[in-house]
N, C-alpha and C. Protein backbone atom coordinates (compact mmCIF):
# COMPACT_ATOMS: atom_id res chain seq x y z
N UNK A 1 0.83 -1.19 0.00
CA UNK A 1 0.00 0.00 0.00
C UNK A 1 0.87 1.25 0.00
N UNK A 2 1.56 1.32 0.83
CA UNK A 2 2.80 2.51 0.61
C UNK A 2 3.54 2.64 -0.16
N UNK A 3 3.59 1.86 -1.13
CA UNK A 3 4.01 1.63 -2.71
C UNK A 3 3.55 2.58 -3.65
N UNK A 4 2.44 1.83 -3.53
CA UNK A 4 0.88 2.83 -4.73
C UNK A 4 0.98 4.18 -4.42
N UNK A 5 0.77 4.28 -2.77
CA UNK A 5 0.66 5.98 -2.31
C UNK A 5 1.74 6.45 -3.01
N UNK A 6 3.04 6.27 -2.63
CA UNK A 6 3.90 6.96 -3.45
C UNK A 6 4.27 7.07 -4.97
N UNK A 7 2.82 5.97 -5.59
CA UNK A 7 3.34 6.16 -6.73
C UNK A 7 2.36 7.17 -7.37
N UNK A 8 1.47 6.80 -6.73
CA UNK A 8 0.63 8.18 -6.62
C UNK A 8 0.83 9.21 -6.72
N UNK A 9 1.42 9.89 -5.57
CA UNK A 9 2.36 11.12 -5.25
C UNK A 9 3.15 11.53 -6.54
N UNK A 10 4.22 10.46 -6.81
CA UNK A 10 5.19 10.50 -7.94
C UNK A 10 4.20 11.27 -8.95
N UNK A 11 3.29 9.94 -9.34
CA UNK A 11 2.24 10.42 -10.62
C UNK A 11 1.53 12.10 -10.27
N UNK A 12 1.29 12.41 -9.45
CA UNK A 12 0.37 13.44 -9.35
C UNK A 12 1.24 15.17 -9.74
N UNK A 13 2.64 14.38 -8.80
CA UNK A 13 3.61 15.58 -9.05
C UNK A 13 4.22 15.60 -10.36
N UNK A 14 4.36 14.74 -11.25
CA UNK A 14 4.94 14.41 -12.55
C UNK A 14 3.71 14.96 -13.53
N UNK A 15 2.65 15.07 -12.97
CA UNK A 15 1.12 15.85 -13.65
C UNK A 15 1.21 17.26 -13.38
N UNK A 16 1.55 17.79 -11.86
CA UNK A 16 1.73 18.91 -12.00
C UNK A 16 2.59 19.46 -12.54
N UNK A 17 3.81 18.87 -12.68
CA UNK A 17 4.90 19.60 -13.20
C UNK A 17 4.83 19.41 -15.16
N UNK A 18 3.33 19.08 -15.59
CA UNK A 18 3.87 18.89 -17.27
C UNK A 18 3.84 17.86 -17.83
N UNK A 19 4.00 16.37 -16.94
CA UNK A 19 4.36 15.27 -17.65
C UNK A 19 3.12 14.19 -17.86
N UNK A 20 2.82 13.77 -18.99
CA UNK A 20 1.61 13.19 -19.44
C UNK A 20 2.16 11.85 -19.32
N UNK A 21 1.80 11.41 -18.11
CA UNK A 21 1.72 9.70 -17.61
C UNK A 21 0.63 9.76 -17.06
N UNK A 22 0.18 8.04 -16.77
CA UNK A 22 -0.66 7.70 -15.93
C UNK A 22 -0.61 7.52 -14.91
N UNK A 23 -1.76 8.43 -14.29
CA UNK A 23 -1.35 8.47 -12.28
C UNK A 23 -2.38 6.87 -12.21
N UNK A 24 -1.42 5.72 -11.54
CA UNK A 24 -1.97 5.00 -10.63
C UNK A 24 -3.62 5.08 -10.03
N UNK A 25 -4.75 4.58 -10.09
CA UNK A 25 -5.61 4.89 -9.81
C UNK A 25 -6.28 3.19 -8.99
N UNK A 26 -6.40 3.81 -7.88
CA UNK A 26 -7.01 2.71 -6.53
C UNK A 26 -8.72 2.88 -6.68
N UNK A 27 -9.21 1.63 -6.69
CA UNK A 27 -10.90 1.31 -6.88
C UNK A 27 -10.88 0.83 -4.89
N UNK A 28 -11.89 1.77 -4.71
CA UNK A 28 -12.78 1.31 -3.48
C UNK A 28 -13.53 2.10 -3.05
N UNK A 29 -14.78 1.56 -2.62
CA UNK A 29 -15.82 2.45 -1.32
C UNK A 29 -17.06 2.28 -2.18
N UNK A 30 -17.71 2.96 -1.73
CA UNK A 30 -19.27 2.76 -1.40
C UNK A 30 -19.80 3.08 -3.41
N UNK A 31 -18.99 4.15 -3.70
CA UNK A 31 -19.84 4.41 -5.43
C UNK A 31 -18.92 3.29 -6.66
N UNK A 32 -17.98 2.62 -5.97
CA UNK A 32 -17.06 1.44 -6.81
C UNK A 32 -17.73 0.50 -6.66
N UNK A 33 -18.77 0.13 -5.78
CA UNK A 33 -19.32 -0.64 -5.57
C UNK A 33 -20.53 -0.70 -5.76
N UNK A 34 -21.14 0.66 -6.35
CA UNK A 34 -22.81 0.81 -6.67
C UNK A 34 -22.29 0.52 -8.57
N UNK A 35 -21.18 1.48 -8.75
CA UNK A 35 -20.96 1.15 -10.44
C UNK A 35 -20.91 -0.58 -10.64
N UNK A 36 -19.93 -1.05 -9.65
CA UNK A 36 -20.17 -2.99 -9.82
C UNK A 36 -21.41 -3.29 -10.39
N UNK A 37 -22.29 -2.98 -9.03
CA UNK A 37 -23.62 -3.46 -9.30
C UNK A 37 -24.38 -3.23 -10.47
N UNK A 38 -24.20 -1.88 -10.58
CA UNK A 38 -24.83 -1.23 -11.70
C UNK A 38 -24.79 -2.39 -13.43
N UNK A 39 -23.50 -2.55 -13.22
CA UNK A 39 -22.61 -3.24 -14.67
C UNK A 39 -21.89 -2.33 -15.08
N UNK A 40 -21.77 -1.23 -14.59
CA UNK A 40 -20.92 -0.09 -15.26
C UNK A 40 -19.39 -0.12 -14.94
N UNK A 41 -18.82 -0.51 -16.58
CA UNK A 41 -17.25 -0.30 -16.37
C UNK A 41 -16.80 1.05 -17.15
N UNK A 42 -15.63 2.13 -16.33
CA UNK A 42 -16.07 3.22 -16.56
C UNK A 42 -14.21 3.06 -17.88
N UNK A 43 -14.50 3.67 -18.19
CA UNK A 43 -12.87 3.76 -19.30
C UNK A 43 -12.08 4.05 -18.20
N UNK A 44 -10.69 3.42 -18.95
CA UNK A 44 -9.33 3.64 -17.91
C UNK A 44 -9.19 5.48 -17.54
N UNK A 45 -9.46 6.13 -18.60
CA UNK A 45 -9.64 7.28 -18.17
C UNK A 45 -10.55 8.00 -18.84
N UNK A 46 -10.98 9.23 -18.52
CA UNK A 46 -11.76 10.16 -19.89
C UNK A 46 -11.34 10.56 -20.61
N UNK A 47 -12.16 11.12 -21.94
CA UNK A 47 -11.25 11.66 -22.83
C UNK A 47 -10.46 12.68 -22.74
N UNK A 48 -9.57 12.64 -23.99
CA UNK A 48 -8.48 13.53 -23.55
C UNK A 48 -9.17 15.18 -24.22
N UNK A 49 -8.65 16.35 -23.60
CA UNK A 49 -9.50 17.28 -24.50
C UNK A 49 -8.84 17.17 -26.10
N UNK A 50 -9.77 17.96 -26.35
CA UNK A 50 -9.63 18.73 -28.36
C UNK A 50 -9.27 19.50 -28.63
N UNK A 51 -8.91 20.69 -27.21
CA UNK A 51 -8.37 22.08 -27.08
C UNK A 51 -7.70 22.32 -26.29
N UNK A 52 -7.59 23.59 -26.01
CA UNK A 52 -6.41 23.83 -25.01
C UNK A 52 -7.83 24.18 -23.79
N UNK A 53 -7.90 23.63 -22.91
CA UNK A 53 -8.04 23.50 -21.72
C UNK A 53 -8.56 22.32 -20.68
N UNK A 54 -8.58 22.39 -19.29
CA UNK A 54 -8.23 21.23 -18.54
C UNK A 54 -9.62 20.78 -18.62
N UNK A 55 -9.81 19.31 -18.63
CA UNK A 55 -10.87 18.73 -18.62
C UNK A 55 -11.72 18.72 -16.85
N UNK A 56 -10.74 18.77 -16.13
CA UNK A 56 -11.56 18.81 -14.87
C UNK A 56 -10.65 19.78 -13.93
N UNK A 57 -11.04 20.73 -13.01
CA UNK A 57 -10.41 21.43 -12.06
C UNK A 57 -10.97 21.39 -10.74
N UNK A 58 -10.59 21.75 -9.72
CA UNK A 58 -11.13 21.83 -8.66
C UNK A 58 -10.80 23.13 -8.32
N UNK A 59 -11.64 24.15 -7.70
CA UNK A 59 -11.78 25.09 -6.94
C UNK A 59 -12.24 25.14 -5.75
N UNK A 60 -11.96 25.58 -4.24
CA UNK A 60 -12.44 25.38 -3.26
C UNK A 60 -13.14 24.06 -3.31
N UNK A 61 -13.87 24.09 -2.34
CA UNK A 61 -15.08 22.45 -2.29
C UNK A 61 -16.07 22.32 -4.03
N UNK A 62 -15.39 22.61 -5.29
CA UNK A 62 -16.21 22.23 -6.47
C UNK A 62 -15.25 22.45 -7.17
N UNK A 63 -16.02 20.92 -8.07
CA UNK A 63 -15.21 20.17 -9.00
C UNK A 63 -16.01 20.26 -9.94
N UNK A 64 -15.45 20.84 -11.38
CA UNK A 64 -15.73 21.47 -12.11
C UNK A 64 -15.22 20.39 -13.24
N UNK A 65 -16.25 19.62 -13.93
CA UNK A 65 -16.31 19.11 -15.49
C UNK A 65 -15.93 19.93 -17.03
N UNK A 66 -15.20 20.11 -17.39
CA UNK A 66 -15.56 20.23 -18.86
C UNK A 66 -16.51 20.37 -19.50
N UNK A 67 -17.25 20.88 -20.92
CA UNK A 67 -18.15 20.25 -21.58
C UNK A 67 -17.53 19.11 -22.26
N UNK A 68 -18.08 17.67 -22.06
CA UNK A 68 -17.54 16.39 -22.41
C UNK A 68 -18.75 16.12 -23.78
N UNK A 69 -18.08 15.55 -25.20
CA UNK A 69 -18.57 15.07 -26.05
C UNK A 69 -18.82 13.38 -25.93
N UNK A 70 -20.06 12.54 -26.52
CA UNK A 70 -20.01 11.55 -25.90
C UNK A 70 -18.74 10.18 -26.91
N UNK A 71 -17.42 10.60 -26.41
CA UNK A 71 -16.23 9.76 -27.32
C UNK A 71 -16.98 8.17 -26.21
N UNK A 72 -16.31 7.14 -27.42
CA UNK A 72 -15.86 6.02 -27.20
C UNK A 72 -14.45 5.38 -27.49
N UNK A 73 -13.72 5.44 -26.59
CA UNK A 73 -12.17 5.57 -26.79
C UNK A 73 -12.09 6.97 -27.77
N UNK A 74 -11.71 6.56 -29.08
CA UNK A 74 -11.14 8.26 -29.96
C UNK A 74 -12.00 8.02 -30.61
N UNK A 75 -13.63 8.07 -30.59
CA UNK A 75 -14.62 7.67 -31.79
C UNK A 75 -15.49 8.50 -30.87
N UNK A 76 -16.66 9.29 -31.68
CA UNK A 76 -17.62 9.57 -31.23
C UNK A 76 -18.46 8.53 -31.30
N UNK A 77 -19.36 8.17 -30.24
CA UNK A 77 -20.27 7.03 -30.23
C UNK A 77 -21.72 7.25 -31.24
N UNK A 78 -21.80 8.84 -31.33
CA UNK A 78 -23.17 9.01 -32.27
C UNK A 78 -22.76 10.25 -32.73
N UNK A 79 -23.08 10.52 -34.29
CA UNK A 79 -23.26 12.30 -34.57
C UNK A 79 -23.90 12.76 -35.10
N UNK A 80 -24.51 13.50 -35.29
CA UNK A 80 -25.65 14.12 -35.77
C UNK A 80 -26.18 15.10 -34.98
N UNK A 81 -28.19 15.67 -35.43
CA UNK A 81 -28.76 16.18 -34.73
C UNK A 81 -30.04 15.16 -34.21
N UNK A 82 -30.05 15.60 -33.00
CA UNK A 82 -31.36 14.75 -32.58
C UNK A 82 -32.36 15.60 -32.68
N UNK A 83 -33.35 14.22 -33.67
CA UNK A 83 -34.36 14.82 -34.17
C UNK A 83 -34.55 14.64 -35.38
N UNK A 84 -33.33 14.37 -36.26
CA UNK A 84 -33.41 14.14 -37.88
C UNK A 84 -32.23 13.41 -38.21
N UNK A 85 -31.19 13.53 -37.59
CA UNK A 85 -29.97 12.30 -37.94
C UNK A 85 -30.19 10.94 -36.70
N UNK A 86 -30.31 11.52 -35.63
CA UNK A 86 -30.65 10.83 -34.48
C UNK A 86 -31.79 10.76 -33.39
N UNK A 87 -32.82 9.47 -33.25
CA UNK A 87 -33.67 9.65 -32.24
C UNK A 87 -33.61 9.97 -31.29
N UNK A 88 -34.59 10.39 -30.27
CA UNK A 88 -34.50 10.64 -28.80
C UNK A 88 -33.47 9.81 -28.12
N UNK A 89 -33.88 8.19 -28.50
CA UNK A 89 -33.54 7.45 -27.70
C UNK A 89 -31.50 7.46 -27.62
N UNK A 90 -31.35 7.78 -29.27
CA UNK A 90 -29.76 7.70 -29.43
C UNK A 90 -29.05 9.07 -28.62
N UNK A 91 -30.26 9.90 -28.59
CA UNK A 91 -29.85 11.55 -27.73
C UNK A 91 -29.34 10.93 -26.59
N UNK A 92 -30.41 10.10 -25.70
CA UNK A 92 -30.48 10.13 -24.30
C UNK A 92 -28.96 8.89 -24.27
N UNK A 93 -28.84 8.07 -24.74
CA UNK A 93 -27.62 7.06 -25.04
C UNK A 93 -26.48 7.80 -24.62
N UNK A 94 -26.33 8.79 -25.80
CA UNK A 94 -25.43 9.99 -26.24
C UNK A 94 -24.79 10.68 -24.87
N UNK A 95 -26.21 11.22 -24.24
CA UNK A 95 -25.56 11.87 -22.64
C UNK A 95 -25.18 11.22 -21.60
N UNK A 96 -25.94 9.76 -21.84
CA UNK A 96 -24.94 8.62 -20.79
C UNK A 96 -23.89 8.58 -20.97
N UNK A 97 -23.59 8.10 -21.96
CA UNK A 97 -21.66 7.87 -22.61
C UNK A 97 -21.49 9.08 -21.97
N UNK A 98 -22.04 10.14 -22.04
CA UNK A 98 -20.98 11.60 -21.20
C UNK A 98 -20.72 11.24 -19.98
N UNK A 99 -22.02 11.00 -19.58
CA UNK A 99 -22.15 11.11 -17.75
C UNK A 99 -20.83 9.59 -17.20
N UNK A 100 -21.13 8.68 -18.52
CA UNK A 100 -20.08 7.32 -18.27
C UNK A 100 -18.40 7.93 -17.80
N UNK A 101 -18.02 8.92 -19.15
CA UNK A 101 -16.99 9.30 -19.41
C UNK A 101 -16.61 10.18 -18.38
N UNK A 102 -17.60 11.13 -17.67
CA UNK A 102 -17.12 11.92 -17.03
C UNK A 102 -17.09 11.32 -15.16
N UNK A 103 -17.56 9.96 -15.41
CA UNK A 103 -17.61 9.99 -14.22
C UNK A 103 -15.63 8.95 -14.00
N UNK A 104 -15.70 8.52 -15.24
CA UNK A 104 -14.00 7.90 -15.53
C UNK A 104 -12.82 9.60 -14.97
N UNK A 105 -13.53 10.83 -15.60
CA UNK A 105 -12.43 11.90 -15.61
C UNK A 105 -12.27 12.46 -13.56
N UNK A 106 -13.78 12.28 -13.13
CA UNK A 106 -13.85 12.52 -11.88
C UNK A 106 -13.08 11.36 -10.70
N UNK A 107 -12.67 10.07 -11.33
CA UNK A 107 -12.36 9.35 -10.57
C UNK A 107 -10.66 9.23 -10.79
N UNK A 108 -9.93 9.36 -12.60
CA UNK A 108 -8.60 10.11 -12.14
C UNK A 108 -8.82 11.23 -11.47
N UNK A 109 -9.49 12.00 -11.38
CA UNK A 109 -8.98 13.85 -10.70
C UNK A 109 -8.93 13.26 -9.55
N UNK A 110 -9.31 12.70 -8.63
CA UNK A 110 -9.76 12.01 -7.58
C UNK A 110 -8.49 10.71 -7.11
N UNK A 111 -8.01 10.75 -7.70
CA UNK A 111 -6.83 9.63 -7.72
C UNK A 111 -7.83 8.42 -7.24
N UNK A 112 -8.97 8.16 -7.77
CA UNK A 112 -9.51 6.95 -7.93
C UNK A 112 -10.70 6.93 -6.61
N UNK A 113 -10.87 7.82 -5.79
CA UNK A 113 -11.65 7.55 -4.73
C UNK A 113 -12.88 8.82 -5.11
N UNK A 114 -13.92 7.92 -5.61
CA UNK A 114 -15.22 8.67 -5.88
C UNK A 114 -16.42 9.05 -4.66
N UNK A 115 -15.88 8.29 -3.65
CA UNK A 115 -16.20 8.45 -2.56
C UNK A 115 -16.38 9.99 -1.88
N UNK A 116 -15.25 10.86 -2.55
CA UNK A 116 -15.30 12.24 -2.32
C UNK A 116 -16.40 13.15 -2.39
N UNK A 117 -17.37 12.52 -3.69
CA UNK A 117 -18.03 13.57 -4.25
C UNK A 117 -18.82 13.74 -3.43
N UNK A 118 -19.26 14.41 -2.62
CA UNK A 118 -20.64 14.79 -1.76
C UNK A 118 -22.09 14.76 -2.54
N UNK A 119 -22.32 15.36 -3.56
CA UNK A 119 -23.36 15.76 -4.30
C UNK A 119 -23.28 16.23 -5.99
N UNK A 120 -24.13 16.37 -6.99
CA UNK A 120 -23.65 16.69 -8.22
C UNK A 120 -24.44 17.88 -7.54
N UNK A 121 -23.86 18.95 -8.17
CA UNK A 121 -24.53 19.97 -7.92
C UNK A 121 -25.53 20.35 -9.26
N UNK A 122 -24.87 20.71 -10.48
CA UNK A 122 -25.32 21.54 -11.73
C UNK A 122 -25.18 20.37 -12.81
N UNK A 123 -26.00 20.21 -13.71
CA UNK A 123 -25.54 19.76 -15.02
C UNK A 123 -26.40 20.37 -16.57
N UNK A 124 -25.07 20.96 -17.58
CA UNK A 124 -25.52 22.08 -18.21
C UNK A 124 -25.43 21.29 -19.38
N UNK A 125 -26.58 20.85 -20.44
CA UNK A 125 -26.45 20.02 -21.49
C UNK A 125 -26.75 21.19 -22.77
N UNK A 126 -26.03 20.85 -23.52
CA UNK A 126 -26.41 21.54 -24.92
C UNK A 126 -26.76 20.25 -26.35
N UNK A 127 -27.83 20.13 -26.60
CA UNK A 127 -27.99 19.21 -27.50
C UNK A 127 -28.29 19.50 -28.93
N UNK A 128 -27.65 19.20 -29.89
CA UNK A 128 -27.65 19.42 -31.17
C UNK A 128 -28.69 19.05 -31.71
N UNK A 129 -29.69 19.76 -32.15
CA UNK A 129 -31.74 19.62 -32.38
C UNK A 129 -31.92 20.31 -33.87
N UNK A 130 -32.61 19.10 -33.93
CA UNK A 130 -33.24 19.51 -35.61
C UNK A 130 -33.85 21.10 -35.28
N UNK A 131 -34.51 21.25 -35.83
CA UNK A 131 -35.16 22.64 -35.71
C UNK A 131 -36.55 22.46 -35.22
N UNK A 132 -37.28 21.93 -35.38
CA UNK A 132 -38.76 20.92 -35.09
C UNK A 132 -38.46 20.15 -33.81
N UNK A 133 -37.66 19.98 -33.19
CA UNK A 133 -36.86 19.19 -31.79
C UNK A 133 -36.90 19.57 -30.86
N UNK A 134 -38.07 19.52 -29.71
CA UNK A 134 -38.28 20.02 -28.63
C UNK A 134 -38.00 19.01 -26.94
N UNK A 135 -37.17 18.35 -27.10
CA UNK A 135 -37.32 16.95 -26.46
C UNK A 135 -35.89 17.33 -25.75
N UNK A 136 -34.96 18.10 -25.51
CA UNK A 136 -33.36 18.41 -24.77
C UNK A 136 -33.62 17.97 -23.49
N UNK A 137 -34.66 18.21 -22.65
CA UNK A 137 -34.97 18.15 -21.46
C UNK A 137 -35.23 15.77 -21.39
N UNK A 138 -35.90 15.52 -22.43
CA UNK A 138 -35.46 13.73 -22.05
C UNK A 138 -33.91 13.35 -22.58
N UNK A 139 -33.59 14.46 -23.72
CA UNK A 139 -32.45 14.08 -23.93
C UNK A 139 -31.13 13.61 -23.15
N UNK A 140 -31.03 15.06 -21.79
CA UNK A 140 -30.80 15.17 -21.10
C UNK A 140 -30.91 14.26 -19.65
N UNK A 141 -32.08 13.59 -19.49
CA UNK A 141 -32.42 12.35 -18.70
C UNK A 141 -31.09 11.18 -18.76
N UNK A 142 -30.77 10.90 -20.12
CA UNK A 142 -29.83 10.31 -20.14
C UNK A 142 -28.56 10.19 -19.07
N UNK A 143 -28.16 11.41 -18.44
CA UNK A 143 -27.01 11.62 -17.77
C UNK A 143 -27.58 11.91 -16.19
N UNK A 144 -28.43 12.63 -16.43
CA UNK A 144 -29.32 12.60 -15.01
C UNK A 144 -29.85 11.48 -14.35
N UNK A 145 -30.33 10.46 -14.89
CA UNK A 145 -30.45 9.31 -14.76
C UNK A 145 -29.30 8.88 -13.85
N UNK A 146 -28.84 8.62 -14.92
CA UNK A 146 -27.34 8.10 -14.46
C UNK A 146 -26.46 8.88 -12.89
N UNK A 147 -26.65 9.88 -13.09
CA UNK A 147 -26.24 10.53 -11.59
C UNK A 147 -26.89 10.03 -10.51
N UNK A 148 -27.90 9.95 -10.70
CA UNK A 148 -28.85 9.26 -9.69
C UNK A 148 -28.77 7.85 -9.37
N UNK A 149 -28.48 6.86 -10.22
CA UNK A 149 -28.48 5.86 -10.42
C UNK A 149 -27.26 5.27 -9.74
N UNK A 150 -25.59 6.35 -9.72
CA UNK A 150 -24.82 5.97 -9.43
C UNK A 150 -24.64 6.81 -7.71
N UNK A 151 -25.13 8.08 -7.79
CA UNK A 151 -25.17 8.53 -6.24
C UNK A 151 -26.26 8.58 -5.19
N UNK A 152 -27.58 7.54 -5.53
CA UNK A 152 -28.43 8.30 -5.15
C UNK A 152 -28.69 9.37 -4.95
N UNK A 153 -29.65 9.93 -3.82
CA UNK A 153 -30.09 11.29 -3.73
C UNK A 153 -28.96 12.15 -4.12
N UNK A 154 -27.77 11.97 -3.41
CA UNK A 154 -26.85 13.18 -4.08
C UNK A 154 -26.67 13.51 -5.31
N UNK A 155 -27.20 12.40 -6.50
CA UNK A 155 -27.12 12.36 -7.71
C UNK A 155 -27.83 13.25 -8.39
N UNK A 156 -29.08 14.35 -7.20
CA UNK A 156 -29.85 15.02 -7.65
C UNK A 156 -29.43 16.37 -7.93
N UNK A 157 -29.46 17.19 -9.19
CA UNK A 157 -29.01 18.27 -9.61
C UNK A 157 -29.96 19.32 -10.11
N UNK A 158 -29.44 20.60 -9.59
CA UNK A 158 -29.99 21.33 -11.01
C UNK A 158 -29.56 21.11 -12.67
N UNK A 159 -30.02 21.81 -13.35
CA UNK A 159 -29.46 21.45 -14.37
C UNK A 159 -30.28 22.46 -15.67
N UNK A 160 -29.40 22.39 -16.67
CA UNK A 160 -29.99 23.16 -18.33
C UNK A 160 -29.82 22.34 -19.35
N UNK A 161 -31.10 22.48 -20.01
CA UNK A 161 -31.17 21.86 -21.57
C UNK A 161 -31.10 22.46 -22.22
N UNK A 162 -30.52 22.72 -23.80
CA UNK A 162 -30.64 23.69 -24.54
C UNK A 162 -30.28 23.10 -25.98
N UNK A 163 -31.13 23.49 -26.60
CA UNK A 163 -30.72 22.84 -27.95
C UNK A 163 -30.09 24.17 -28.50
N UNK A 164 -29.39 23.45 -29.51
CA UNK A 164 -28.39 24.43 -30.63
C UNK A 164 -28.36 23.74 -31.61
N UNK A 165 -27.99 24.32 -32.54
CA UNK A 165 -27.58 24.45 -34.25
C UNK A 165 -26.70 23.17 -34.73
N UNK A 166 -25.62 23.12 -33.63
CA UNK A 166 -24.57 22.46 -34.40
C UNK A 166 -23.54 22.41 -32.56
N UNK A 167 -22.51 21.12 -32.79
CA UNK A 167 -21.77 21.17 -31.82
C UNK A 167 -20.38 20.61 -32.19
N UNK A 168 -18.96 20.80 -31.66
CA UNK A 168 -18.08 20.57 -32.14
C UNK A 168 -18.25 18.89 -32.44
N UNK A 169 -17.36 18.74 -33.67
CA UNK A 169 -17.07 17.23 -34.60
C UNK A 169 -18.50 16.80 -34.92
N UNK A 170 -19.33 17.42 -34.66
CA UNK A 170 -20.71 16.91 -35.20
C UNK A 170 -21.67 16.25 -33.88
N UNK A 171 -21.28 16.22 -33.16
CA UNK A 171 -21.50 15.80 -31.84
C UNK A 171 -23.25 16.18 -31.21
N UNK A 172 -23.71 15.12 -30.92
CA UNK A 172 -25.15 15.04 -30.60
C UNK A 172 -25.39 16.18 -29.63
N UNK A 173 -24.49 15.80 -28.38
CA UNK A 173 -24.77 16.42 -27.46
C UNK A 173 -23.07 17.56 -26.89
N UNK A 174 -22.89 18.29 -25.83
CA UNK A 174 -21.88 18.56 -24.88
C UNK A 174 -22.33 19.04 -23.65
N UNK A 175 -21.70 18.47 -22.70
CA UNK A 175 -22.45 18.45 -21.23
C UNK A 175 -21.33 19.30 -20.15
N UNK A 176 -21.60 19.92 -19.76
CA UNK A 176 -20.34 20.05 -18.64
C UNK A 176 -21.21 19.57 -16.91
N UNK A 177 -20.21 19.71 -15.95
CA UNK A 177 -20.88 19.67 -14.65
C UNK A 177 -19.97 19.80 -13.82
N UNK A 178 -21.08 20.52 -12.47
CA UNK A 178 -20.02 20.80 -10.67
C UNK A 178 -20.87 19.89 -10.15
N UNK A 179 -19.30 19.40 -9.47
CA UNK A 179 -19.86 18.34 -8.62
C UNK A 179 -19.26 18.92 -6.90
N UNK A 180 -19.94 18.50 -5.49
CA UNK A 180 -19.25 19.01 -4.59
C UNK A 180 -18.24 18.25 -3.74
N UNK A 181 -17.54 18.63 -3.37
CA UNK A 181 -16.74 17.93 -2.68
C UNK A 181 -16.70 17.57 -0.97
């Protein structure tokens, strides 16, 4: 165990200082064990960004998501607009894979202990909608669901739907979220 910790450490300081390795990441406690149940295996990590900025930060007690596209490894899992390239049902799919992915990016930031999160606080969805497409709000269920599913009650959030025009790589949906600590 004092192995890992320090390799931990190593990894975390080799992150702060610049260097793109993998920090060591330890599975245990109470939400490693609701994802078991669940069937949910989350990716070794989340995706990497597309731009220049950090996919997850922490400020005081909130931990602050990205807007996450829904990748599968380096593939988008769906693209289009929902509503005319893609059904509801592939929308709501679409924001799981986020909520999947982002809950992989919260558990590196976390050096693996999800146990931290107290509560989701916010989750801000933008979904790419035909023009005739009034449905962002089940679209959105997709990931909300899933918060719930994996934190109970704490899983409960505010949150925004919003459809738009178009989203980077063609992308159904982009989600960001604060979670508390």
């Amino acid at each position: 165990m004092l192995i890992a910790r320090r390799e931990i450490m190593l990894g975390a300081a080799a992150v702060a200082a610049g260097a793109a390795i993998a920090t060591p990441v330890m599975a245990s406690g109470r939400i490693e064990a609701r994802l078991k149940q669940l069937g949910i295996e989350l990716p070794e990590s989340g995706p990497a960004p597309v731009a220049n900025y950090t996919p997850t930060l922490t400020h005081g007690n909130t931990l602050y998501v990205a807007g996450q596209i829904p990748f599968r490894g380096k593939e988008l899992a769906f693209k289009g607009r929902v509503g005319s390239d893609l059904t509801l049902e592939d929308g709501r799919a679409a924001a799981r894979i986020v909520g999947i992915n982002m809950l992989a990016l919260l558990k590196r930031h976390l050096n693996g202990d999800l146990d931290k999160i107290k509560a989701v606080v916010r989750i801000d969805g933008f979904v790419s909608s035909a023009n005739d497409f009034f449905q962002q709000p089940q679209v959105m269920n997709g990931i909300s669901d899933l918060m719930v599913e994996v934190f109970g009650e704490a899983g409960r959030h505010t949150r925004t739907a919003v459809g738009v025009n178009v989203l980077p790589l063609n992308a159904p949906c982009e989600i960001n979220a604060e979670f508390a600590l």
